[in-house]
PDB file of N, CA and C in Angstrom:
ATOM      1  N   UNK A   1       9.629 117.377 -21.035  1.00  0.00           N
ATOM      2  CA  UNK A   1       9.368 116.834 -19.726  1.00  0.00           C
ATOM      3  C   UNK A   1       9.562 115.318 -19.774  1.00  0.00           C
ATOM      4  N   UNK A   2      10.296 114.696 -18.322  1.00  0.00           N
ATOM      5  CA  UNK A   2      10.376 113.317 -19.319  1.00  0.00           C
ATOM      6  C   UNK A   2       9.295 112.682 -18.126  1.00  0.00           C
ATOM      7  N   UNK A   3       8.912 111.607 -18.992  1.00  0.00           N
ATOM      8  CA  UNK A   3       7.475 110.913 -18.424  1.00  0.00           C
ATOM      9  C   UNK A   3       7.914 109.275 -18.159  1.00  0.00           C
ATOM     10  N   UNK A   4       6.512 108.682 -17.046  1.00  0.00           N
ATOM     11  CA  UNK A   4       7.201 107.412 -16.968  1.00  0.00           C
ATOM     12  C   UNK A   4       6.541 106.153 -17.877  1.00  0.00           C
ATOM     13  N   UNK A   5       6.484 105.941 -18.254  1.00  0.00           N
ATOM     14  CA  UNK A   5       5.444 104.925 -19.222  1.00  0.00           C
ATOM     15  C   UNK A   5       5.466 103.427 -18.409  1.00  0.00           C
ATOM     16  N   UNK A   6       4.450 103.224 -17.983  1.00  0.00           N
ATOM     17  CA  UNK A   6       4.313 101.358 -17.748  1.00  0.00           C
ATOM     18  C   UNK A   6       3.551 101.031 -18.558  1.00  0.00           C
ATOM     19  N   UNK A   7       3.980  99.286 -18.845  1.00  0.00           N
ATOM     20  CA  UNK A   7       2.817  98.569 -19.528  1.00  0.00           C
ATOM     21  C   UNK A   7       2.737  97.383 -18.521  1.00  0.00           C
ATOM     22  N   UNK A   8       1.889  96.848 -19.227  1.00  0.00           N
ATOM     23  CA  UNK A   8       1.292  95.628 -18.258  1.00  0.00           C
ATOM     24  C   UNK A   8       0.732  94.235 -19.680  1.00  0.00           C
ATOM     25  N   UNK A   9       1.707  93.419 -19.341  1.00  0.00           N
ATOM     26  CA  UNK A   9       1.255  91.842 -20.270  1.00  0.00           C
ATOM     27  C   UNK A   9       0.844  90.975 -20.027  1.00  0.00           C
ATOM     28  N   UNK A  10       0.287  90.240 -20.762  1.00  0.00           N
ATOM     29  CA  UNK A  10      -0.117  89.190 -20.476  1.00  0.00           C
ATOM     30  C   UNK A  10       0.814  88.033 -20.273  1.00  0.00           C
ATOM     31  N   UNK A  11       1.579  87.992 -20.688  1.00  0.00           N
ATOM     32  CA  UNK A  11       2.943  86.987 -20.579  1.00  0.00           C
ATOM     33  C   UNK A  11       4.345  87.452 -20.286  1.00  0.00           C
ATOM     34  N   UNK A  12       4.600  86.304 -19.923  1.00  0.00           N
ATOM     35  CA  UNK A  12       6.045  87.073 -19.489  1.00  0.00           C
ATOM     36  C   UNK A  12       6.752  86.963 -21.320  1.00  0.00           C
ATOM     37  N   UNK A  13       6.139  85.858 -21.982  1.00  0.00           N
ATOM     38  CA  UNK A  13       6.856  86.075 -23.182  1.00  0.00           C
ATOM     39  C   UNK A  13       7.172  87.589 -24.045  1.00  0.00           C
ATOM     40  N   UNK A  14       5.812  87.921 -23.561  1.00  0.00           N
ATOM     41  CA  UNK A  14       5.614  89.210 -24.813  1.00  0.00           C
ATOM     42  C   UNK A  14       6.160  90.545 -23.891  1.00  0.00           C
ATOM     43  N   UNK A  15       6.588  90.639 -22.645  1.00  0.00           N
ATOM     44  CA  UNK A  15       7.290  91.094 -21.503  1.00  0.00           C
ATOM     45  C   UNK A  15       8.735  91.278 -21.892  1.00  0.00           C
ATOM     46  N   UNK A  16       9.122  89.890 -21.976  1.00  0.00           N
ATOM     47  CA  UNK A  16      10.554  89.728 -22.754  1.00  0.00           C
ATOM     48  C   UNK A  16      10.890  90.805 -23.860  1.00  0.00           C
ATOM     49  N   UNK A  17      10.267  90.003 -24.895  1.00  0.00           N
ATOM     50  CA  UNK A  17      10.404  90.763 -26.675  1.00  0.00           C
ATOM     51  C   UNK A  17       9.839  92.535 -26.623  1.00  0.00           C
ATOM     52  N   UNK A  18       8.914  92.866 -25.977  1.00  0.00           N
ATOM     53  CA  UNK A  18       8.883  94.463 -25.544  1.00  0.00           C
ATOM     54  C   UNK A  18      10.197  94.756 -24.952  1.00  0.00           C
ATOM     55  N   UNK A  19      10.788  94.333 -24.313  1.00  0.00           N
ATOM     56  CA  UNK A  19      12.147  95.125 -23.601  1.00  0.00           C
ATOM     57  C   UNK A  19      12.880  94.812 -24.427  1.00  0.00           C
ATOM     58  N   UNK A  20      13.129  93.599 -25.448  1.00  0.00           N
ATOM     59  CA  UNK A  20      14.736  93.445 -25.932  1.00  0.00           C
ATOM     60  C   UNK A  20      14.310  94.325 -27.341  1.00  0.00           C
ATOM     61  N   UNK A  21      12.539  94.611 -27.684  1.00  0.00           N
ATOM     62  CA  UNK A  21      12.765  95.876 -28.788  1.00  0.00           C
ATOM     63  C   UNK A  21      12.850  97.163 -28.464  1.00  0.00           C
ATOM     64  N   UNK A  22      12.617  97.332 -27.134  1.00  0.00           N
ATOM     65  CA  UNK A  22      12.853  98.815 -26.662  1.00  0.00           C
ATOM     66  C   UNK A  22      14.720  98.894 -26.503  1.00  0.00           C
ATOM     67  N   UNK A  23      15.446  97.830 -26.098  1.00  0.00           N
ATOM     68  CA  UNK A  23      17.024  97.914 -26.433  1.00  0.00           C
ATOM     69  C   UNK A  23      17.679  97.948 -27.462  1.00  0.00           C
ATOM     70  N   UNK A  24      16.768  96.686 -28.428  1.00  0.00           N
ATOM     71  CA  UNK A  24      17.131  97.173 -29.951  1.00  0.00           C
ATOM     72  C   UNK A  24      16.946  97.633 -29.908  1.00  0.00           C
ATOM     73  N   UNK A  25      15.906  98.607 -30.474  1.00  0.00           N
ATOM     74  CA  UNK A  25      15.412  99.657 -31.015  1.00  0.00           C
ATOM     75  C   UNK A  25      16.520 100.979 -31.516  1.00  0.00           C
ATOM     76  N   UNK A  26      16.258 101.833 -32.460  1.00  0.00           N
ATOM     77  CA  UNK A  26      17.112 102.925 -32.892  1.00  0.00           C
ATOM     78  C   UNK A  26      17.001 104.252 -32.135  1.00  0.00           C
ATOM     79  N   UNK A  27      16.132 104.010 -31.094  1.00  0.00           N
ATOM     80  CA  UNK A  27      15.756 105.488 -30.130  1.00  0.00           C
ATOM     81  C   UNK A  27      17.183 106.324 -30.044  1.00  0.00           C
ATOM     82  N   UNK A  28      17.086 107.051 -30.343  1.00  0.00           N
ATOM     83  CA  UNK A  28      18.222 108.193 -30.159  1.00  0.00           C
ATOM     84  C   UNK A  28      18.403 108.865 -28.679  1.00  0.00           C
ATOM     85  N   UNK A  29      19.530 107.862 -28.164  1.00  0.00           N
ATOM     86  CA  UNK A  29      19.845 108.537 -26.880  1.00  0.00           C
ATOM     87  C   UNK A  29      19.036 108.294 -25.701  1.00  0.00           C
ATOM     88  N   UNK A  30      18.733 107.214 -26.264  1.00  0.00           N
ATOM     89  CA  UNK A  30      18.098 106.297 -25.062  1.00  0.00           C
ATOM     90  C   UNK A  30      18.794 104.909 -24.096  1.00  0.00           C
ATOM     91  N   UNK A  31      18.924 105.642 -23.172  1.00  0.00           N
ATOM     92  CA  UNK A  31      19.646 104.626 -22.203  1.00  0.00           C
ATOM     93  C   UNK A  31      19.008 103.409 -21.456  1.00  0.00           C
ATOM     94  N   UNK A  32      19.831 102.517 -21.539  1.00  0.00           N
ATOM     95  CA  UNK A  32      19.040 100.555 -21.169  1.00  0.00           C
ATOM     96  C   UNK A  32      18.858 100.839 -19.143  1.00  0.00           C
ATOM     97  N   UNK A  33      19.313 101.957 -18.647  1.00  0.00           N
ATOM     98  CA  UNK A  33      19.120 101.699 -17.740  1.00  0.00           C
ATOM     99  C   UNK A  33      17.985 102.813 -17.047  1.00  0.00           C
ATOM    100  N   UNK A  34      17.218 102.942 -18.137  1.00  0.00           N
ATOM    101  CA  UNK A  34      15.971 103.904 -17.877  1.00  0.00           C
ATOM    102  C   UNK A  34      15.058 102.424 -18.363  1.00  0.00           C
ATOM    103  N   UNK A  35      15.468 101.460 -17.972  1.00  0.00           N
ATOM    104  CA  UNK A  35      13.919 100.770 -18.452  1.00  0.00           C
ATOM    105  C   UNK A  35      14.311  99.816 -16.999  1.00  0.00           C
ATOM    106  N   UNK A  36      12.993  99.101 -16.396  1.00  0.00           N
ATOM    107  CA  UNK A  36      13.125  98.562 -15.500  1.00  0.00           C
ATOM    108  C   UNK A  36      11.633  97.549 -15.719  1.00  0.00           C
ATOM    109  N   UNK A  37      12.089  96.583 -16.002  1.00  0.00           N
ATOM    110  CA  UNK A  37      11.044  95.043 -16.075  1.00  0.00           C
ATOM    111  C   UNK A  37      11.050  94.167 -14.404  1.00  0.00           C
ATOM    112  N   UNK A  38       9.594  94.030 -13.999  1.00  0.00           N
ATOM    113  CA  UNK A  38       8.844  92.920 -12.794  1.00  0.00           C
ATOM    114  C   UNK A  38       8.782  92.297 -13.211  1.00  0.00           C
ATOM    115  N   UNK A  39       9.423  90.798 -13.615  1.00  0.00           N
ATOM    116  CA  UNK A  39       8.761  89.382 -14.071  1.00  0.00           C
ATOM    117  C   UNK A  39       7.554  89.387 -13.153  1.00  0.00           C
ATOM    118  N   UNK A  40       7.283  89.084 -11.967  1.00  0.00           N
ATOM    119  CA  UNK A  40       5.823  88.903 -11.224  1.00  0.00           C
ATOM    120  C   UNK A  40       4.919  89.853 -11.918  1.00  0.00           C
ATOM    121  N   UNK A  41       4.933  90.891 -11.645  1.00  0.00           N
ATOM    122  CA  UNK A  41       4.155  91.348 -12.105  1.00  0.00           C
ATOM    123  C   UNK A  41       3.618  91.700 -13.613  1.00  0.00           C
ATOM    124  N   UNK A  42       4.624  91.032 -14.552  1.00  0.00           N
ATOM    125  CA  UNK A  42       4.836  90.960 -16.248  1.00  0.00           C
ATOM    126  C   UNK A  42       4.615  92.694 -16.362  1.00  0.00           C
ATOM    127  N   UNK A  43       5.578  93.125 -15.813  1.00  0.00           N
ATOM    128  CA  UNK A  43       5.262  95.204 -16.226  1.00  0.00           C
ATOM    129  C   UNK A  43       6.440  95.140 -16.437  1.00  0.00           C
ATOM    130  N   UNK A  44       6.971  96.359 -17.558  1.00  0.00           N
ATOM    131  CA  UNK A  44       7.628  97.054 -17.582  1.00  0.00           C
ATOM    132  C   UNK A  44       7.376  98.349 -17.623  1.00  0.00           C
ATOM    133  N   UNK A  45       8.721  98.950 -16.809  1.00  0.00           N
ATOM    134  CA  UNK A  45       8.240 100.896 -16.865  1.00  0.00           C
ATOM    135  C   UNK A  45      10.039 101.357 -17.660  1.00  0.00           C
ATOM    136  N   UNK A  46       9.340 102.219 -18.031  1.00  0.00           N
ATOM    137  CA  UNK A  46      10.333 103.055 -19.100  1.00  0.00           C
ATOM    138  C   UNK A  46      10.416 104.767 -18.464  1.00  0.00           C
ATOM    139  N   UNK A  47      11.536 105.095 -18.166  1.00  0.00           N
ATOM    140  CA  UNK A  47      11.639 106.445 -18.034  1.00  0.00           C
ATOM    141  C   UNK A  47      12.502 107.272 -19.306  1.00  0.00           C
ATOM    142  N   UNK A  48      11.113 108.280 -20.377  1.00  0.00           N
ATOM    143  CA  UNK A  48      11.708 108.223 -20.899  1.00  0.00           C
ATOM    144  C   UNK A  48      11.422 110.344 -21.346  1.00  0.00           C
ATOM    145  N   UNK A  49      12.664 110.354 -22.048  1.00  0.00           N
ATOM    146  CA  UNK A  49      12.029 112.375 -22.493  1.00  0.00           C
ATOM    147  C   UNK A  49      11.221 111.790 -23.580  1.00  0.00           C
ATOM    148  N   UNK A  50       9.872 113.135 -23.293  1.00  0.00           N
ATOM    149  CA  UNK A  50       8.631 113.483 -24.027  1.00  0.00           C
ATOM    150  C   UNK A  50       9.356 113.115 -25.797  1.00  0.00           C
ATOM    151  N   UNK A  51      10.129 113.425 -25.855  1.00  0.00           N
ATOM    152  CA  UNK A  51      10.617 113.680 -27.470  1.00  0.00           C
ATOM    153  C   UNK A  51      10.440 111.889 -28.269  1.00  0.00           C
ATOM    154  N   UNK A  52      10.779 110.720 -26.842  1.00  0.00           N
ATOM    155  CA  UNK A  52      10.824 109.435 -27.533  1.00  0.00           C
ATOM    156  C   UNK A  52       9.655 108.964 -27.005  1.00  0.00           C
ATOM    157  N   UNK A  53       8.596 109.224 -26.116  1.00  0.00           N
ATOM    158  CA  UNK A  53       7.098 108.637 -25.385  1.00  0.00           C
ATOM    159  C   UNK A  53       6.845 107.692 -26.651  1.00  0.00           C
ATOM    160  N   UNK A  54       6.356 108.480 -27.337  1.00  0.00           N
ATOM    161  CA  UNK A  54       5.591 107.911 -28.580  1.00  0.00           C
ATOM    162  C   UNK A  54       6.196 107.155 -29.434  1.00  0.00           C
ATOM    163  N   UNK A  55       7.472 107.108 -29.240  1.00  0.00           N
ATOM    164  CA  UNK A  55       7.893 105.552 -29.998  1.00  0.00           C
ATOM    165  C   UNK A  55       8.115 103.971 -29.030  1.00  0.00           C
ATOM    166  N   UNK A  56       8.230 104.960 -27.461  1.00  0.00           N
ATOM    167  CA  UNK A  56       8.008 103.207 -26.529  1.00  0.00           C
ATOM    168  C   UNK A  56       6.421 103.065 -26.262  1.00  0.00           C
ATOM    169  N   UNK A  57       5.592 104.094 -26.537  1.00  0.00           N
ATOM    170  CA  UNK A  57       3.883 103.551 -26.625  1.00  0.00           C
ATOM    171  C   UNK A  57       3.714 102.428 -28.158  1.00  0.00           C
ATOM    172  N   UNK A  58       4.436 103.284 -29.176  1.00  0.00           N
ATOM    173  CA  UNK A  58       4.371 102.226 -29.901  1.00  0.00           C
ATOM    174  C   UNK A  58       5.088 100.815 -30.078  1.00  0.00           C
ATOM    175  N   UNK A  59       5.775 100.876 -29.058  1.00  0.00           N
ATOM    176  CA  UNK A  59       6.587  99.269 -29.137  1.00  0.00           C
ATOM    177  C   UNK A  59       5.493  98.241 -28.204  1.00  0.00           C
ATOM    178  N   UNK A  60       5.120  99.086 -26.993  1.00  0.00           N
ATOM    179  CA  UNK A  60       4.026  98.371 -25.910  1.00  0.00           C
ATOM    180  C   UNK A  60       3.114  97.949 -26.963  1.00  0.00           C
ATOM    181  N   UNK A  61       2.461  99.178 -27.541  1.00  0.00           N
ATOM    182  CA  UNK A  61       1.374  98.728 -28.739  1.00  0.00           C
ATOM    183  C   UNK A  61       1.524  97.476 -29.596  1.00  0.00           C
ATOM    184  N   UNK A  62       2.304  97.392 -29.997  1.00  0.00           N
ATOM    185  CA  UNK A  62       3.008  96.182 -31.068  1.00  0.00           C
ATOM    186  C   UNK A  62       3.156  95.125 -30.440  1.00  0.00           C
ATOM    187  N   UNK A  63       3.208  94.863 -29.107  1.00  0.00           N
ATOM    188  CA  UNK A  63       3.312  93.638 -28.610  1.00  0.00           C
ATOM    189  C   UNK A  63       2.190  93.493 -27.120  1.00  0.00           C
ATOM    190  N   UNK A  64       0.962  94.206 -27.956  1.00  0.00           N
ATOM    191  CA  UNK A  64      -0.290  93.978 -27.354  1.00  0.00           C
ATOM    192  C   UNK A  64      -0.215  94.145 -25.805  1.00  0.00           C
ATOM    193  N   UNK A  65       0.429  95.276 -25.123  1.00  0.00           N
ATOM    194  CA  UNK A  65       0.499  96.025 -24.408  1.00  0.00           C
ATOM    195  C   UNK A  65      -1.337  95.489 -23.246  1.00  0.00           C
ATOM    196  N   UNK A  66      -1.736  95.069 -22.306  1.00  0.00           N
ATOM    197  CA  UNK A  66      -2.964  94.415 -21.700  1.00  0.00           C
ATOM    198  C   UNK A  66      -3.259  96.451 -21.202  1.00  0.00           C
ATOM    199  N   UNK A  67      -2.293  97.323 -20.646  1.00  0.00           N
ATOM    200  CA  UNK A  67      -2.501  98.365 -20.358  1.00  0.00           C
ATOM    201  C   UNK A  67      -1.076  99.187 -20.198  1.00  0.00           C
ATOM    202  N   UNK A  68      -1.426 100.463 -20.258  1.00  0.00           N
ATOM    203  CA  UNK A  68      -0.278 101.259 -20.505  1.00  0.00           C
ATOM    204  C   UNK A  68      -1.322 102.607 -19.645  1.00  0.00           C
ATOM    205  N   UNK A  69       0.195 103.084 -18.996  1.00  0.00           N
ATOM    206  CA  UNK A  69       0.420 104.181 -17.748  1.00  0.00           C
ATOM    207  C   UNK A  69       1.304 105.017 -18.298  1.00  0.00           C
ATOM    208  N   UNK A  70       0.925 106.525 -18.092  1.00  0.00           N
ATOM    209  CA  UNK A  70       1.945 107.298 -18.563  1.00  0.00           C
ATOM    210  C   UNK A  70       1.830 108.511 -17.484  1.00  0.00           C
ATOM    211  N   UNK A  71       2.767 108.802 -16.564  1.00  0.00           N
ATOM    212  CA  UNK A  71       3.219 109.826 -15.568  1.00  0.00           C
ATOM    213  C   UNK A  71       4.079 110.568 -15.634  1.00  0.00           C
ATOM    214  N   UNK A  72       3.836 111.899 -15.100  1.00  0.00           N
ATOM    215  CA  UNK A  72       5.170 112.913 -14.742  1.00  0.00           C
ATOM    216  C   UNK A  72       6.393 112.417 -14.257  1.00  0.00           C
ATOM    217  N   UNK A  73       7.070 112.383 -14.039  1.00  0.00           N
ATOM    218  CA  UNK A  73       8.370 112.085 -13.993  1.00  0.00           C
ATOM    219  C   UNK A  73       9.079 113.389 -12.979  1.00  0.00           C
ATOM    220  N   UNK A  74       8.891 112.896 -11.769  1.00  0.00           N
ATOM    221  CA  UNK A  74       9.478 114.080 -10.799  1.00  0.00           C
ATOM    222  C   UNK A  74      10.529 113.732  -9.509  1.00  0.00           C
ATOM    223  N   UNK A  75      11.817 114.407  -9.834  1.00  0.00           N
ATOM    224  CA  UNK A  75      12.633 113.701  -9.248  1.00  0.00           C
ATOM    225  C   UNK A  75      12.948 114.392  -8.076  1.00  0.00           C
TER     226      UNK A  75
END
């Protein structure tokens, strides 16, 4: 099932470096245009399949994520 993940930062710095490691990153078959960053609001949301959740919770995690949202995904 694929789910939507937001986080929420404290800076736009650590806003930044969460998205350019969710692009680096080695996710298998993960596309740059399933992620969508608010500078105002310092969020990013990730639409991503259940199979990779748990490696963009752990990137939010790593760069001290203030809160993280995770939803169904229904199109």
């Amino acid at each position: 099932m694929t789910k939507i993940l937001t986080a929420k930062f404290a800076s736009e710095d650590t806003l930044k470096n969460a998205e350019a490691d969710i692009l680096n990153s080695q996710i298998s078959g993960f596309p740059n245009e399933k992620i969508f960053v608010d500078k105002d609001k310092k969020e990013i949301k990730v639409i991503a399949s259940s199979g990779i959740v748990s490696e963009i919770r752990e990137i939010f995690k790593a760069h001290g994520a203030d809160s993280v949202t995770e939803t169904d995904w229904k199109e």
